[in-house]
Protein backbone atom coordinates (compact mmCIF):
# COMPACT_ATOMS: atom_id res chain seq x y z
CA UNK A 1 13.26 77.66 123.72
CA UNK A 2 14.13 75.29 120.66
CA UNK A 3 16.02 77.75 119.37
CA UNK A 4 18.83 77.30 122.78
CA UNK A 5 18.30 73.46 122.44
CA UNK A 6 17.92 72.73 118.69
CA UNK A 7 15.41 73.21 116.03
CA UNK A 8 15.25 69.10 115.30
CA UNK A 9 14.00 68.46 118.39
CA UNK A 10 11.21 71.00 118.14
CA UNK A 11 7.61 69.55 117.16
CA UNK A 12 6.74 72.52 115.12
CA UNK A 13 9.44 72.50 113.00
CA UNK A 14 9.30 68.90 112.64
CA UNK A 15 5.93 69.20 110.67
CA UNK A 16 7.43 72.47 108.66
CA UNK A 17 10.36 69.99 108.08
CA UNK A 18 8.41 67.14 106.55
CA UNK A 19 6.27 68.66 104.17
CA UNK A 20 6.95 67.44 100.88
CA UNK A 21 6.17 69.10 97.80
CA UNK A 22 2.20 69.82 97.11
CA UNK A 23 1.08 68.53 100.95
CA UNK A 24 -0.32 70.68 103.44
CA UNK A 25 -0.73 70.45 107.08
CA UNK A 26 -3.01 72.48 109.71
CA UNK A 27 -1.82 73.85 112.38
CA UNK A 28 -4.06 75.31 115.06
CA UNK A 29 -5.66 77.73 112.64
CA UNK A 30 -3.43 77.85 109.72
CA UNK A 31 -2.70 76.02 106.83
CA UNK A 32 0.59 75.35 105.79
CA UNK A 33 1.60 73.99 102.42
CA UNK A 34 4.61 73.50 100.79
CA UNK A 35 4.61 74.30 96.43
CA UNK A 36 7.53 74.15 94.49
CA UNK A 37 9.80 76.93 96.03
CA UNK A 38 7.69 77.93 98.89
CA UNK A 39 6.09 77.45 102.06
CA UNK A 40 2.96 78.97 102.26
CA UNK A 41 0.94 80.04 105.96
CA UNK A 42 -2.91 81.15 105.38
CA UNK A 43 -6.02 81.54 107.55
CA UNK A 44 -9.30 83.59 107.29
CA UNK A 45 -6.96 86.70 107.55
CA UNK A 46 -3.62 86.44 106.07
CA UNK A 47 -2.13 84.76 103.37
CA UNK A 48 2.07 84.88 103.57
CA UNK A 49 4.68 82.64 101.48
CA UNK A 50 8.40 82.12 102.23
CA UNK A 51 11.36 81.10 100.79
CA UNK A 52 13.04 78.70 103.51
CA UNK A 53 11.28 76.86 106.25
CA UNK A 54 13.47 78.77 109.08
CA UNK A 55 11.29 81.97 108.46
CA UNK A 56 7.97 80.03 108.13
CA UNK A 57 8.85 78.04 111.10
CA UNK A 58 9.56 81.87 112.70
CA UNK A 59 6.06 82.92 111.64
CA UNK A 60 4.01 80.41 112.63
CA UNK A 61 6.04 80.49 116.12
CA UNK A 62 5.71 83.80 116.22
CA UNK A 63 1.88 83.46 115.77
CA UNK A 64 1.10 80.40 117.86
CA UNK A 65 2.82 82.16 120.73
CA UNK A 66 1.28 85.93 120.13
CA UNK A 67 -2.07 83.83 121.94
């Protein structure tokens, strides 16, 4: 849905958007963590990194809304 009406109004990416470097966030589940040129997205059963926030945002999405 954010995607028609714009990412900067979407809560989700508003955290991925605001991590600075070395902080972390939870989210549901998974932690999300931001270190020098990546965003990072781990649980109890997956550990992924990614180079821009657009594709962790798409992960995490995609994860929260596999439920």
């Amino acid at each position: 849905m954010y995607e028609i009406i714009g990412l900067n109004d979407d809560p989700l990416y508003i955290l991925i958007d605001t991590l600075q470097e070395n902080e972390e966030i939870v989210i549901e589940t998974h932690i999300v963590r931001k270190i020098d040129k990546f965003f990072e997205v781990e649980n109890n059963e997956l550990h992924e990194s990614f180079k821009s926030k657009i594709k962790c945002y798409r992960f995490i999405d995609g994860l929260l809304n596999f439920r």
